[in-house]
Structures are given as C-alpha cells and as structure tokens.
N, C-alpha and C. Protein backbone atom coordinates (compact mmCIF):
# COMPACT_ATOMS: atom_id res chain seq x y z
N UNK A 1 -7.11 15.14 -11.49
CA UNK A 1 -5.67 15.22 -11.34
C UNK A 1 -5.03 14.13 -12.21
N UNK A 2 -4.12 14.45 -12.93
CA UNK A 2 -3.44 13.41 -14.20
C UNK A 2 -2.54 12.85 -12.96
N UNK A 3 -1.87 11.74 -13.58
CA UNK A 3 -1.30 10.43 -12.94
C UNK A 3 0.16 11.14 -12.67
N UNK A 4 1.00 12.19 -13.14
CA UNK A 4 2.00 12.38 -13.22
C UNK A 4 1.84 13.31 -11.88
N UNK A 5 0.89 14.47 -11.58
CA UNK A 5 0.66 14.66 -10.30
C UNK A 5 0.30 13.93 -9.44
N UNK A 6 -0.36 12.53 -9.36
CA UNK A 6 -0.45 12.08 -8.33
C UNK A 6 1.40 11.45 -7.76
N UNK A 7 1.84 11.32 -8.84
CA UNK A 7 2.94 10.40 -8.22
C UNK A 7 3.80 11.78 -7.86
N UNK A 8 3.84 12.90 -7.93
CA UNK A 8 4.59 13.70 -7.43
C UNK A 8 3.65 14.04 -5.87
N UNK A 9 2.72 13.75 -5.73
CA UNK A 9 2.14 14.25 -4.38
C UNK A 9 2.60 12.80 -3.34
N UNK A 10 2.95 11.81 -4.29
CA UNK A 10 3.68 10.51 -3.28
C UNK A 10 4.94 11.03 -3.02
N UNK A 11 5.63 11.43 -3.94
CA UNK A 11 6.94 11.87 -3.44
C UNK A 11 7.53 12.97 -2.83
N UNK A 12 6.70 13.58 -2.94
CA UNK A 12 6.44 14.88 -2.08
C UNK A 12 5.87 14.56 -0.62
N UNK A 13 4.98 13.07 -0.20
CA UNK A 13 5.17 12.67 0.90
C UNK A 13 3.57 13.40 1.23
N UNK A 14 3.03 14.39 0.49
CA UNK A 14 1.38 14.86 1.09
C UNK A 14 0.38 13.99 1.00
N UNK A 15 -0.39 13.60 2.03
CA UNK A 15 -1.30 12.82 2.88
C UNK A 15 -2.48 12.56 1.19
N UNK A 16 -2.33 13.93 0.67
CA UNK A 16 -3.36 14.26 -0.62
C UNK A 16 -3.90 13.46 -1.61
N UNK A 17 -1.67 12.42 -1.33
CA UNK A 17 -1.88 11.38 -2.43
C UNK A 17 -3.03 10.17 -2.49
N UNK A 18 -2.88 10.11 -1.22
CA UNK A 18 -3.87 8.63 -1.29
C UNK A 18 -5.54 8.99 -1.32
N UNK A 19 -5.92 10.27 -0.99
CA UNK A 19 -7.13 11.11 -1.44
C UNK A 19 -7.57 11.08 -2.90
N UNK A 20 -6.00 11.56 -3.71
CA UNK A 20 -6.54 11.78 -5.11
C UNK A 20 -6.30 9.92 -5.94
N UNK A 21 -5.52 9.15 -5.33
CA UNK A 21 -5.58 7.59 -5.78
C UNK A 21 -7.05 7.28 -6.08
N UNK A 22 -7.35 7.21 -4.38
CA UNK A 22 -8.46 6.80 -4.29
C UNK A 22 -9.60 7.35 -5.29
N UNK A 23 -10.01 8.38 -5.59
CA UNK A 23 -10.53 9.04 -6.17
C UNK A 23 -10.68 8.53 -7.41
N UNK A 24 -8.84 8.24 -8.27
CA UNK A 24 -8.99 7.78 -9.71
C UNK A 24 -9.04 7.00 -9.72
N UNK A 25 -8.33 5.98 -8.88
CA UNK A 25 -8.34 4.70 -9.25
C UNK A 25 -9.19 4.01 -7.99
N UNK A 26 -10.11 4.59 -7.24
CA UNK A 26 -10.53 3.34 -6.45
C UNK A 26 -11.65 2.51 -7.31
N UNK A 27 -12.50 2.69 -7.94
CA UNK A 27 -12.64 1.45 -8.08
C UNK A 27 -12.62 0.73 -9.24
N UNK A 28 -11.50 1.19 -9.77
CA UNK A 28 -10.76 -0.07 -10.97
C UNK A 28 -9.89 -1.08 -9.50
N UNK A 29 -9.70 -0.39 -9.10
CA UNK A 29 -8.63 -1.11 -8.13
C UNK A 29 -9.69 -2.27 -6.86
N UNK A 30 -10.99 -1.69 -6.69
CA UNK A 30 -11.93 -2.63 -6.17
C UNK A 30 -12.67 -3.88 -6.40
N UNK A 31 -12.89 -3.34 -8.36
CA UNK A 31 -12.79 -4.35 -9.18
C UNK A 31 -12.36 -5.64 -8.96
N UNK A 32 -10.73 -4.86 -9.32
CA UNK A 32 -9.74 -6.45 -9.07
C UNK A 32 -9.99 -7.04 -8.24
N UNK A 33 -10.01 -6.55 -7.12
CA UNK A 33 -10.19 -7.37 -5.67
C UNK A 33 -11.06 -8.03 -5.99
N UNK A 34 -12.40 -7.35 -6.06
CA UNK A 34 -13.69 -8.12 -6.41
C UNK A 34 -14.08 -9.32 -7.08
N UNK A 35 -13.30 -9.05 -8.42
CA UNK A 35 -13.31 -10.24 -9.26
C UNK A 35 -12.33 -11.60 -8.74
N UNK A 36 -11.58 -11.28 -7.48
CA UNK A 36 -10.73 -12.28 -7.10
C UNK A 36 -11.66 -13.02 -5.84
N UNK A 37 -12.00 -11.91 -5.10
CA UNK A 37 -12.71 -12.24 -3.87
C UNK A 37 -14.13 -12.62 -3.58
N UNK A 38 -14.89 -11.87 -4.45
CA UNK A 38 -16.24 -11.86 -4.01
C UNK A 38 -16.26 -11.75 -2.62
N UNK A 39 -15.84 -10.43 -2.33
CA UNK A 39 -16.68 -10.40 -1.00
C UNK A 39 -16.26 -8.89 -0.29
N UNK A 40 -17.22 -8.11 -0.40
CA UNK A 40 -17.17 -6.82 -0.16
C UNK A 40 -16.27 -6.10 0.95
N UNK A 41 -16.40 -6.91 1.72
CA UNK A 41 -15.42 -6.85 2.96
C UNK A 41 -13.85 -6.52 2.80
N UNK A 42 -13.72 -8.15 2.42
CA UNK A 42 -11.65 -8.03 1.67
C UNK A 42 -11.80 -7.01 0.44
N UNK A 43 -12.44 -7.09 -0.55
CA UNK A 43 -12.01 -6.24 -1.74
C UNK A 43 -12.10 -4.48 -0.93
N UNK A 44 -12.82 -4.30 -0.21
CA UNK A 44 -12.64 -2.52 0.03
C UNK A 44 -11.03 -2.71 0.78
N UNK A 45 -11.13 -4.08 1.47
CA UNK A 45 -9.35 -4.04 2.79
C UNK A 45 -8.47 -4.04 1.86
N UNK A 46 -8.57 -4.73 0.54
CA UNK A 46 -7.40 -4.58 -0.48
C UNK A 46 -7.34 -3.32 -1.28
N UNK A 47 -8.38 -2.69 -1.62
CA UNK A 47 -7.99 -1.47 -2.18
C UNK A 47 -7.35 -0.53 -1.12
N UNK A 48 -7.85 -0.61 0.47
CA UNK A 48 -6.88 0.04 1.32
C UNK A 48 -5.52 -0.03 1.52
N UNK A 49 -5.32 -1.40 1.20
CA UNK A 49 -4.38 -1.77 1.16
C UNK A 49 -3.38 -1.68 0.48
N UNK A 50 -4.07 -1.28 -0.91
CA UNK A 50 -3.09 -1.14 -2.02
C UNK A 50 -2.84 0.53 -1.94
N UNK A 51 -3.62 1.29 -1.15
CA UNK A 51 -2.88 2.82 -0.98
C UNK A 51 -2.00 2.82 -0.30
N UNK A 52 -1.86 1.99 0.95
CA UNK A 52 -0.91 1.97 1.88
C UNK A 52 0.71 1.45 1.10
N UNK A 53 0.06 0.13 0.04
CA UNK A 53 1.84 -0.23 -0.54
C UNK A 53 2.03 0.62 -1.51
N UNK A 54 0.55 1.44 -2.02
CA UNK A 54 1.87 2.81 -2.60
C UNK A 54 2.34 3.92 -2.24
N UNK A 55 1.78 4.29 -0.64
CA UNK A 55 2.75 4.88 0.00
C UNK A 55 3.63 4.10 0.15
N UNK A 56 3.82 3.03 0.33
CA UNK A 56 5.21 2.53 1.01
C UNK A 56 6.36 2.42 -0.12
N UNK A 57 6.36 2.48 -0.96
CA UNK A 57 6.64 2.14 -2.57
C UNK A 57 7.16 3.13 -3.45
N UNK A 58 6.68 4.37 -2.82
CA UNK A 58 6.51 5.64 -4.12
C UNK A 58 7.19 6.61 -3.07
N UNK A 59 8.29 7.28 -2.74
CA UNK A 59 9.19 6.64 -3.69
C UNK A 59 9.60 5.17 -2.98
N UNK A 60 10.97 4.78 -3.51
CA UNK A 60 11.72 4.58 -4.61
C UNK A 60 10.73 4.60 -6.14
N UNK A 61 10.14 3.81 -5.87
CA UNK A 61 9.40 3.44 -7.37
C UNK A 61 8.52 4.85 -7.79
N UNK A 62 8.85 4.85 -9.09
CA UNK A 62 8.25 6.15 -10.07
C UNK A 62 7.65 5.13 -11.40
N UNK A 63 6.50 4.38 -10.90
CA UNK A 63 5.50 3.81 -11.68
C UNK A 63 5.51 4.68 -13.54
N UNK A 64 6.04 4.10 -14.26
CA UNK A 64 5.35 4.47 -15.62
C UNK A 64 3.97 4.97 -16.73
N UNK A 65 3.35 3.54 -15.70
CA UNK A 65 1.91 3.76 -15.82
C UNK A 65 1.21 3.43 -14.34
N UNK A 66 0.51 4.77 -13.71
CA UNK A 66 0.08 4.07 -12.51
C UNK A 66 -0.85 3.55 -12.61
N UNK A 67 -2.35 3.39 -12.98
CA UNK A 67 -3.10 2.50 -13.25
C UNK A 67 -2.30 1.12 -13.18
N UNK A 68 -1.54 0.52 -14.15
CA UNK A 68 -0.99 -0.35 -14.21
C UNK A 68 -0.13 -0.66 -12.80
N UNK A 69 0.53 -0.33 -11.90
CA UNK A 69 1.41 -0.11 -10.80
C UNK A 69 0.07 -0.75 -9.48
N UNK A 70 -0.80 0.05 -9.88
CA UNK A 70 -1.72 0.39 -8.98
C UNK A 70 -2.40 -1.15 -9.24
N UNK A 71 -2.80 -1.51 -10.42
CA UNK A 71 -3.50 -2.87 -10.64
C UNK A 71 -2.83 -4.25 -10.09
N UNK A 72 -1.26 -4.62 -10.35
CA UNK A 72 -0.59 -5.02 -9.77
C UNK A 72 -0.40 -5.47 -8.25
N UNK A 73 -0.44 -4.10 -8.00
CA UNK A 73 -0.42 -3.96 -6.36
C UNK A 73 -1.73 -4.82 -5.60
N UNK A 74 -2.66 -4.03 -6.32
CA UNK A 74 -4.07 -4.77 -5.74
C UNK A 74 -4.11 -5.93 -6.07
N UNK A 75 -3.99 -6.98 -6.75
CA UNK A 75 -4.45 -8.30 -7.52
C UNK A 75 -2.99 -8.83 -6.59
N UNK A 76 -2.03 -8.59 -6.32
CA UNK A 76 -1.06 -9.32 -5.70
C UNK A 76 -1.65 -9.26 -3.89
N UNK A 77 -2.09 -8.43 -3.67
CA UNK A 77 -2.63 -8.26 -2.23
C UNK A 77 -3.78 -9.10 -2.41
N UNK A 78 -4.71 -8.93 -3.35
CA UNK A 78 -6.08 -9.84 -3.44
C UNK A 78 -5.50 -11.52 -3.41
N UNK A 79 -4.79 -11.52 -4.50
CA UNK A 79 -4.13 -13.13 -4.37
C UNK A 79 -3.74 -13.49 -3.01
N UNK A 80 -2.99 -12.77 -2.30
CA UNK A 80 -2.44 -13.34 -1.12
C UNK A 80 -3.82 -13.55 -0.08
N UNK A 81 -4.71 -12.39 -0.18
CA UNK A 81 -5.76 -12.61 0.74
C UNK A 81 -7.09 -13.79 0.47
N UNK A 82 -7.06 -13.93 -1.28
CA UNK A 82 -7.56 -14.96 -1.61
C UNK A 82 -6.86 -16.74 -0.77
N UNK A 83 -5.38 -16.36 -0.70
CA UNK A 83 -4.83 -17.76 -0.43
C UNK A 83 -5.13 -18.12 1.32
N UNK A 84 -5.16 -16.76 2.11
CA UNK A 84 -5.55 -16.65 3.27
C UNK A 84 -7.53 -17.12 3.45
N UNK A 85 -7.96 -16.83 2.83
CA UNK A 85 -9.29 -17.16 3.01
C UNK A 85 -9.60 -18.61 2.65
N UNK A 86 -9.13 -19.10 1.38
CA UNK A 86 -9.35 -20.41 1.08
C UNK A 86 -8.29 -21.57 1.32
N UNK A 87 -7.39 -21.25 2.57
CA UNK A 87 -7.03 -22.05 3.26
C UNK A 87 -7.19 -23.43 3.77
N UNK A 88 -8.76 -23.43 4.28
CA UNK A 88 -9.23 -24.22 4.36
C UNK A 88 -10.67 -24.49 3.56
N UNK A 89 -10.76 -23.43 2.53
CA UNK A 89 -12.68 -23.95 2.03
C UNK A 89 -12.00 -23.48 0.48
N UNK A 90 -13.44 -24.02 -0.46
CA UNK A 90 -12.82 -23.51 -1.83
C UNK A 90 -13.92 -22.97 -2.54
N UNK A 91 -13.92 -22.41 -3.48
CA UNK A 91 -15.43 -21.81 -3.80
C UNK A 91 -14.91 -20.20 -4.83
N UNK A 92 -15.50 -20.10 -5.55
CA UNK A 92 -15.73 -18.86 -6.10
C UNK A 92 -15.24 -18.87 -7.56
N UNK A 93 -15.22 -17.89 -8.18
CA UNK A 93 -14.90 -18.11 -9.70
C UNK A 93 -12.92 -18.24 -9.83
N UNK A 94 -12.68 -17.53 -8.88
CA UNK A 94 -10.98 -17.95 -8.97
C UNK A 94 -10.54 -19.01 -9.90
N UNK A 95 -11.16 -20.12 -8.59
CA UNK A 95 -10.56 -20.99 -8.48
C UNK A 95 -11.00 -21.67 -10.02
N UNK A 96 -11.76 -21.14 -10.41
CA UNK A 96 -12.22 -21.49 -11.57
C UNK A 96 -11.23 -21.11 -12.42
N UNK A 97 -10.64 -20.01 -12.85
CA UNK A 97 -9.76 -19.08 -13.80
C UNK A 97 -8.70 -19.93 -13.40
N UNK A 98 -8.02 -20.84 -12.53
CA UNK A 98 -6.87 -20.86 -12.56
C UNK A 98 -7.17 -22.49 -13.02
N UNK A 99 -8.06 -23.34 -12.88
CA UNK A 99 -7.93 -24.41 -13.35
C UNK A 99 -8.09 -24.39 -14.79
N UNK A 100 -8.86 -23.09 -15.45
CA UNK A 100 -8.72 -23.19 -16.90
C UNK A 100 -7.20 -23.48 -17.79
N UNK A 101 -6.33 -22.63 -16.27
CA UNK A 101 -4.76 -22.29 -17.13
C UNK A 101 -4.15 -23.72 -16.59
N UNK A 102 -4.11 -24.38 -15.94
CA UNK A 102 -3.51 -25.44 -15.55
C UNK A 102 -2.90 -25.84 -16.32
N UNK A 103 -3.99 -25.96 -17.17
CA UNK A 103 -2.91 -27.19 -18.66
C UNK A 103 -1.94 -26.32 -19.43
N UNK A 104 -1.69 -25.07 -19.28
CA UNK A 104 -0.78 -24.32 -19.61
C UNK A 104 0.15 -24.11 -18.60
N UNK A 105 -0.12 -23.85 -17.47
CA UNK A 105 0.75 -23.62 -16.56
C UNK A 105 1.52 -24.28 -15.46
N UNK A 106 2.41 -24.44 -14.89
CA UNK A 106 2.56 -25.34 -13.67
C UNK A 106 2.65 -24.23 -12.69
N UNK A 107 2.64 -24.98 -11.40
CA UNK A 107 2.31 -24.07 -10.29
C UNK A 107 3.85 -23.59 -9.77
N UNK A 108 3.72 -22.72 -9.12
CA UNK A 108 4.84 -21.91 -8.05
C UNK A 108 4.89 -22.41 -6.81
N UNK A 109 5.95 -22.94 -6.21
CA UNK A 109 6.28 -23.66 -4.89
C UNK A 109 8.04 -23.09 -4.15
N UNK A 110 8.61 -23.03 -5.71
CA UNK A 110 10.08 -22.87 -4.94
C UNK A 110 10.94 -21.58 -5.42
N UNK A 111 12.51 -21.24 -4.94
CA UNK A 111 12.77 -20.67 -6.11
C UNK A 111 13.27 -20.56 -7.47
N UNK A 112 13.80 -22.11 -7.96
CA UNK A 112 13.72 -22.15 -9.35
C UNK A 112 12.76 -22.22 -10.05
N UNK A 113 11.23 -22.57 -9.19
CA UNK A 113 10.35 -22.45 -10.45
C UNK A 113 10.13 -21.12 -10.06
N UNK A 114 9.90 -20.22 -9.65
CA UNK A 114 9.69 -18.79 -9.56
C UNK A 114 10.31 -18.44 -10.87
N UNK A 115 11.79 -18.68 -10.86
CA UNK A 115 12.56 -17.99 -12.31
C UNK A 115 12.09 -18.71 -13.39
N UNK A 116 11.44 -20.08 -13.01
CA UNK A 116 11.00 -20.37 -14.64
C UNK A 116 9.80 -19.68 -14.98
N UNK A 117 8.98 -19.22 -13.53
CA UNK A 117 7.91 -18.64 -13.83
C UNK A 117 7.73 -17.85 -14.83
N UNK A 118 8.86 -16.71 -14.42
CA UNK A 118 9.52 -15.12 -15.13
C UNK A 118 9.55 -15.69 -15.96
N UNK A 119 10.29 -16.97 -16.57
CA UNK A 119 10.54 -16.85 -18.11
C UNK A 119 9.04 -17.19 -19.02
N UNK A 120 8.29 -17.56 -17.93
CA UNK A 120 6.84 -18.36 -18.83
C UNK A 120 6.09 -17.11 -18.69
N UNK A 121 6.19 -16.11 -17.84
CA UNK A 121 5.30 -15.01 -17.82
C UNK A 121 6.20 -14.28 -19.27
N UNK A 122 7.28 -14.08 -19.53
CA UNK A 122 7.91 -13.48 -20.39
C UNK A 122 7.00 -14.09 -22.18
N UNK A 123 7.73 -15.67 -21.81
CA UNK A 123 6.67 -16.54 -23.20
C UNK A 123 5.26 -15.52 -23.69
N UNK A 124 4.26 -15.80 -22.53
CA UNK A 124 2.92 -15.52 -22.75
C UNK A 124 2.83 -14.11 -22.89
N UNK A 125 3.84 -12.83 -22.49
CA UNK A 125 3.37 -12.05 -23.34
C UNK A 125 3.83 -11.99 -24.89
N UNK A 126 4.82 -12.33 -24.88
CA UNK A 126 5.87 -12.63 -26.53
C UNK A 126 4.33 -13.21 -27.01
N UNK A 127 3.56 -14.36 -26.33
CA UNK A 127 2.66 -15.52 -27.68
C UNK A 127 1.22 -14.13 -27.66
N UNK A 128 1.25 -13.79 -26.19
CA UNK A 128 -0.43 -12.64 -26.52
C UNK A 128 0.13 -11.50 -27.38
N UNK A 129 1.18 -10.86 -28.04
CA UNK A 129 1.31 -9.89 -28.90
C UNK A 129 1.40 -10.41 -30.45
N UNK A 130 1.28 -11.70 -30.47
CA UNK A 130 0.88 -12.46 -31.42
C UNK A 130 -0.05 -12.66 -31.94
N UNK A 131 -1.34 -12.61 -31.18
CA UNK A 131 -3.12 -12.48 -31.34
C UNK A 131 -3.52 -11.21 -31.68
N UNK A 132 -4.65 -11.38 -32.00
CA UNK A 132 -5.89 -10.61 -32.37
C UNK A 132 -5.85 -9.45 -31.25
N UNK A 133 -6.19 -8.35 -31.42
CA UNK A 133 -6.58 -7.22 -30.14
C UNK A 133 -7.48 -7.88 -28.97
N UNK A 134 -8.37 -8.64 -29.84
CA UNK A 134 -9.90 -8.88 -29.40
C UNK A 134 -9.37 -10.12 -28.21
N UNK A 135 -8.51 -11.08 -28.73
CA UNK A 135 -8.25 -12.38 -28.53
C UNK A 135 -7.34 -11.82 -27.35
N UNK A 136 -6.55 -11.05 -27.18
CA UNK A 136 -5.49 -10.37 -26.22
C UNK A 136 -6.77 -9.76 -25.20
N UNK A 137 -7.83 -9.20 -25.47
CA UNK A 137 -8.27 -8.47 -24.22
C UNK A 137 -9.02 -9.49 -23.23
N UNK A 138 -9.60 -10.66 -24.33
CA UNK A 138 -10.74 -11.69 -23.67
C UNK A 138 -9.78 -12.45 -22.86
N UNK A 139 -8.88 -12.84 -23.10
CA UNK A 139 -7.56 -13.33 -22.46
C UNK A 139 -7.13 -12.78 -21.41
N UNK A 140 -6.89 -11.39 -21.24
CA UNK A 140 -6.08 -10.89 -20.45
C UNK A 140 -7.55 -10.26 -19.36
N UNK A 141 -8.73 -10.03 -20.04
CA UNK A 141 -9.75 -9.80 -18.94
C UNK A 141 -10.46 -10.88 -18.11
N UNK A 142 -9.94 -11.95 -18.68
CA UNK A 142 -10.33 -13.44 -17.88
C UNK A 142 -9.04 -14.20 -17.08
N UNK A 143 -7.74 -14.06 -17.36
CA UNK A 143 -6.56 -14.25 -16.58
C UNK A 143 -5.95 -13.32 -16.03
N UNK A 144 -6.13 -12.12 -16.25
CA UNK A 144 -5.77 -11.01 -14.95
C UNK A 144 -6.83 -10.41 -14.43
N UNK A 145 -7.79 -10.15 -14.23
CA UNK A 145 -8.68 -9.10 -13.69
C UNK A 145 -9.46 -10.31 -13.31
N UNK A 146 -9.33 -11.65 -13.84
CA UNK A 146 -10.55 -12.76 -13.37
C UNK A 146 -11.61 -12.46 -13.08
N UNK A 147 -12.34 -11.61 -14.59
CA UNK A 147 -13.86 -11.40 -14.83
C UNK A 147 -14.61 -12.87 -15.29
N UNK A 148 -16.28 -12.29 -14.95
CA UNK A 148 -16.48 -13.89 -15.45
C UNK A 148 -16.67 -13.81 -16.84
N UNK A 149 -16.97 -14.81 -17.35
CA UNK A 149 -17.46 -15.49 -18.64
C UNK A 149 -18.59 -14.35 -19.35
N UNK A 150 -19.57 -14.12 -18.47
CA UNK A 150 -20.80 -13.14 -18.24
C UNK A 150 -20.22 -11.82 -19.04
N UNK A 151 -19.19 -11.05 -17.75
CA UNK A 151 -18.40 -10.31 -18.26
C UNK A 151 -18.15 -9.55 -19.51
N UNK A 152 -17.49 -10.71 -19.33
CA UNK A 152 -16.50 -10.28 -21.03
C UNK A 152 -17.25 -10.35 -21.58
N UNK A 153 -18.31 -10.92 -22.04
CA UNK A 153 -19.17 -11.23 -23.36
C UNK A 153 -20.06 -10.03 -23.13
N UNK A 154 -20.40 -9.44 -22.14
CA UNK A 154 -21.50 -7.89 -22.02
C UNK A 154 -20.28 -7.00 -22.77
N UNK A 155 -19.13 -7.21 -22.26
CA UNK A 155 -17.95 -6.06 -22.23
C UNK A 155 -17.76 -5.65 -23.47
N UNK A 156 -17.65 -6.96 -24.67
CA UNK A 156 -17.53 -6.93 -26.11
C UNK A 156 -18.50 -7.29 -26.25
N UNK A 157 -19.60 -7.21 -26.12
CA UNK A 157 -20.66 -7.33 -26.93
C UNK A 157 -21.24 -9.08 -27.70
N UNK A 158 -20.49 -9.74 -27.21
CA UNK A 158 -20.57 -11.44 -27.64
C UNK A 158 -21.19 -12.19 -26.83
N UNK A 159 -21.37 -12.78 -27.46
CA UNK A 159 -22.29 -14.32 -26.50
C UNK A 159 -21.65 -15.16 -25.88
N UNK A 160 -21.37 -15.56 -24.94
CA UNK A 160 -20.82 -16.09 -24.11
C UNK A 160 -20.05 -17.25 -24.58
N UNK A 161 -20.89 -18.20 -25.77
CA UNK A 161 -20.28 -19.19 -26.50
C UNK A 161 -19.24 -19.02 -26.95
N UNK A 162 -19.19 -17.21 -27.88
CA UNK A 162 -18.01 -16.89 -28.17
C UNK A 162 -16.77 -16.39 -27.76
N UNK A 163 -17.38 -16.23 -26.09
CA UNK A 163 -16.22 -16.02 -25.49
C UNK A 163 -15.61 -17.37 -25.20
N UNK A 164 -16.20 -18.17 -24.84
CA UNK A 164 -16.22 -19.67 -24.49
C UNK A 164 -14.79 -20.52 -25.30
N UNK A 165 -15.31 -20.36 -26.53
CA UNK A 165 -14.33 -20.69 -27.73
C UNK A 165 -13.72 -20.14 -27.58
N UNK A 166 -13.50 -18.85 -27.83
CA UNK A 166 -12.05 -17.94 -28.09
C UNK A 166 -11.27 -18.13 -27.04
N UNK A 167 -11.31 -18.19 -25.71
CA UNK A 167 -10.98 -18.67 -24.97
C UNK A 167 -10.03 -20.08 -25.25
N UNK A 168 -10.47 -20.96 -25.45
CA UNK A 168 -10.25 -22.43 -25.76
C UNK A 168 -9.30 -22.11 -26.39
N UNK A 169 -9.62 -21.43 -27.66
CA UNK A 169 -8.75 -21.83 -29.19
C UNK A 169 -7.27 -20.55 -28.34
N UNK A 170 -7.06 -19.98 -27.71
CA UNK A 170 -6.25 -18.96 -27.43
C UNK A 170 -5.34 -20.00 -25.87
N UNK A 171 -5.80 -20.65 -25.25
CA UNK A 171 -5.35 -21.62 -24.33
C UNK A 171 -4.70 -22.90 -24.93
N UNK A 172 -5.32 -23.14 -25.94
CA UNK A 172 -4.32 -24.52 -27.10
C UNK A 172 -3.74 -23.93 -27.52
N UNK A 173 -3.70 -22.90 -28.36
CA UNK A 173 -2.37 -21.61 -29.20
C UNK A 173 -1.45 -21.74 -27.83
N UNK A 174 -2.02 -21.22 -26.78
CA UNK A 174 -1.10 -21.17 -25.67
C UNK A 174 0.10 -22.14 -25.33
N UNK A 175 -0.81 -23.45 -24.85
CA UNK A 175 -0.17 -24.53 -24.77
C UNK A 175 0.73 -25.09 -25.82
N UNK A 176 0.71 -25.18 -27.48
CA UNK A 176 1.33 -24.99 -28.13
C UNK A 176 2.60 -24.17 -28.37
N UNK A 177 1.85 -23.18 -28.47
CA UNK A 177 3.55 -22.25 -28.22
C UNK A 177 4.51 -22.14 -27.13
N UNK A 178 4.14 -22.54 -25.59
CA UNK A 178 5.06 -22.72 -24.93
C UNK A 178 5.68 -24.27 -25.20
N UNK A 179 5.42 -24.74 -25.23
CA UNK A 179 5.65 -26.22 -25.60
C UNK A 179 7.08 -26.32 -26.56
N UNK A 180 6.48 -25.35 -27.93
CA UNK A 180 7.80 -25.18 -28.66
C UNK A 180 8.73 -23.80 -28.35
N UNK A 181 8.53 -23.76 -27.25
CA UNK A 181 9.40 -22.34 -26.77
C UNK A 181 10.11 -23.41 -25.63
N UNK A 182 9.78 -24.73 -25.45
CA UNK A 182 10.90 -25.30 -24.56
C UNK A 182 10.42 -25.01 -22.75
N UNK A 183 9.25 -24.30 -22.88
CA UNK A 183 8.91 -24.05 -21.31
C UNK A 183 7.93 -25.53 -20.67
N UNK A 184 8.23 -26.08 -20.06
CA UNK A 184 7.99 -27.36 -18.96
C UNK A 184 6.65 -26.58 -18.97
N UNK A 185 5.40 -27.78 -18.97
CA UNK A 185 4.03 -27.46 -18.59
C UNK A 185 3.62 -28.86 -17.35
C-alpha cells in the first residue's frame, strides 16, 4: 500500500491504518527507537506508540512525507522515554551522540532557547545542504537515527576511521559556520 493510501485510511478513521503503518514502516520506526534505547522492550512501546500519535494526529495533519512524519514521531517519543529511563543512571550510545554535538550545540531548558533552538536547527540544515551527499548522510545517520560508528561504516562501506574523521571535519565545519551565522554555542 503506497503512503498516500495509508494517510487516507487515517482520515477515513479505518482501524486498517495502523495495520498497514505497521506493516511499512514498523521497523524503520523500531530502528529509531532502538538506536536511541537499546532495549527491546521501550523500542517495540515506542513504535506502538508512534501509531497511536498518528492516529491522534492524522487528521489534522496530512504528513508530506510519511516515513519522514512517522520518523519524527518515533525519535521524539524515544527521546522522551530515553529522558524517563536515564533519570537516574546513564549508559548507552546516546549519550554518546549527544556529547559529540555539545561543542556545537547548547542545550534546551526554556522558552527562548527553544526559539533559538529553531533558528540553530534552521542554521544546520542551511550548513548540511552545503556538504558532500556522503558527508550529509554520515551526519545525519549518526545525529538523527543515532546509529553507531560500526553502522555507518558497514552502511557505506568505510572503515570506521573514516567515518571517525568525516565526522570530526563536518562537526568543526559545523561549529564554524554557526559561529559566523551569529548562533550562541
């Protein structure tokens, strides 16, 4: 079933939809979880989860790309359940992916940095349509989907070193260009 029927079986309100979701997208959508959680348990509760917020969602919202809608959904439910679990303990590759971005990023606490957020999430895609294809996917498959190192380098075919670097040299480009784009690090 193509994506344009599933979102008409959401709005049409038949039970079918979250049958045929599941189907296409469960487990890109388990993935995510996975790569956030490690742990079989929460990642299947978040892909449930993420059928339930697109029933709740669809309508109003008529997703463009659902894959994309659908990825979103899950990785924002995984994050929150990630922040619920490591409450009190810390551990897993996460926490790893987000100390890489540190030196690029500052954290979210209130609501003016929320809107500066938007504008720094805005920056970093303006600086990633600036890179290489290659340099945009190793990037975006290690800061959104928070695959490991391992990963990516099976995924493209590279040695880990070279993901290692490219990495690096694409996080100083980073830091650089927000810097002269005026965004607070």
């Amino acid at each position: 079933m193509q994506d344009n029927e599933i979102i008409a079986l959401y709005w049409a309100r038949a039970e079918g939809a979250i049958a045929e979701t599941a189907k296409r997208y469960g487990s890109y959508c388990y993935a995510i979880a996975w790569n956030i959680l490690h742990r079989q348990e929460d990642a299947e509760e978040c892909e449930n989860d993420t059928w339930l917020a697109a029933w709740n969602t669809m309508p109003p919202a008529r997703p463009q790309k659902l894959a994309t809608f659908l990825g979103r959904l899950t990785r924002n439910i995984a994050l929150d359940r990630y922040d619920y679990n490591t409450a009190q303990k810390r551990g897993g590759e996460f926490p790893l992916v987000l100390s890489e971005l540190s030196e690029c990023i500052a954290a979210v606490d209130n609501v003016e940095k929320q809107a500066e957020a938007q504008e720094t999430a805005a920056c970093i895609s303006t600086f990633l349509r600036t890179q290489s294809k290659i340099s945009r996917m190793v990037f975006v498959r290690r800061y959104w989907y928070a695959d490991s190192i391992a990963d990516i380098a099976k995924r493209f075919g590279m040695r880990e070193s070279r993901v290692k670097s490219m990495m690096f040299r694409t996080r100083n480009k980073l830091r650089d260009y927000l810097e002269a784009e005026g965004v607070i690090l």
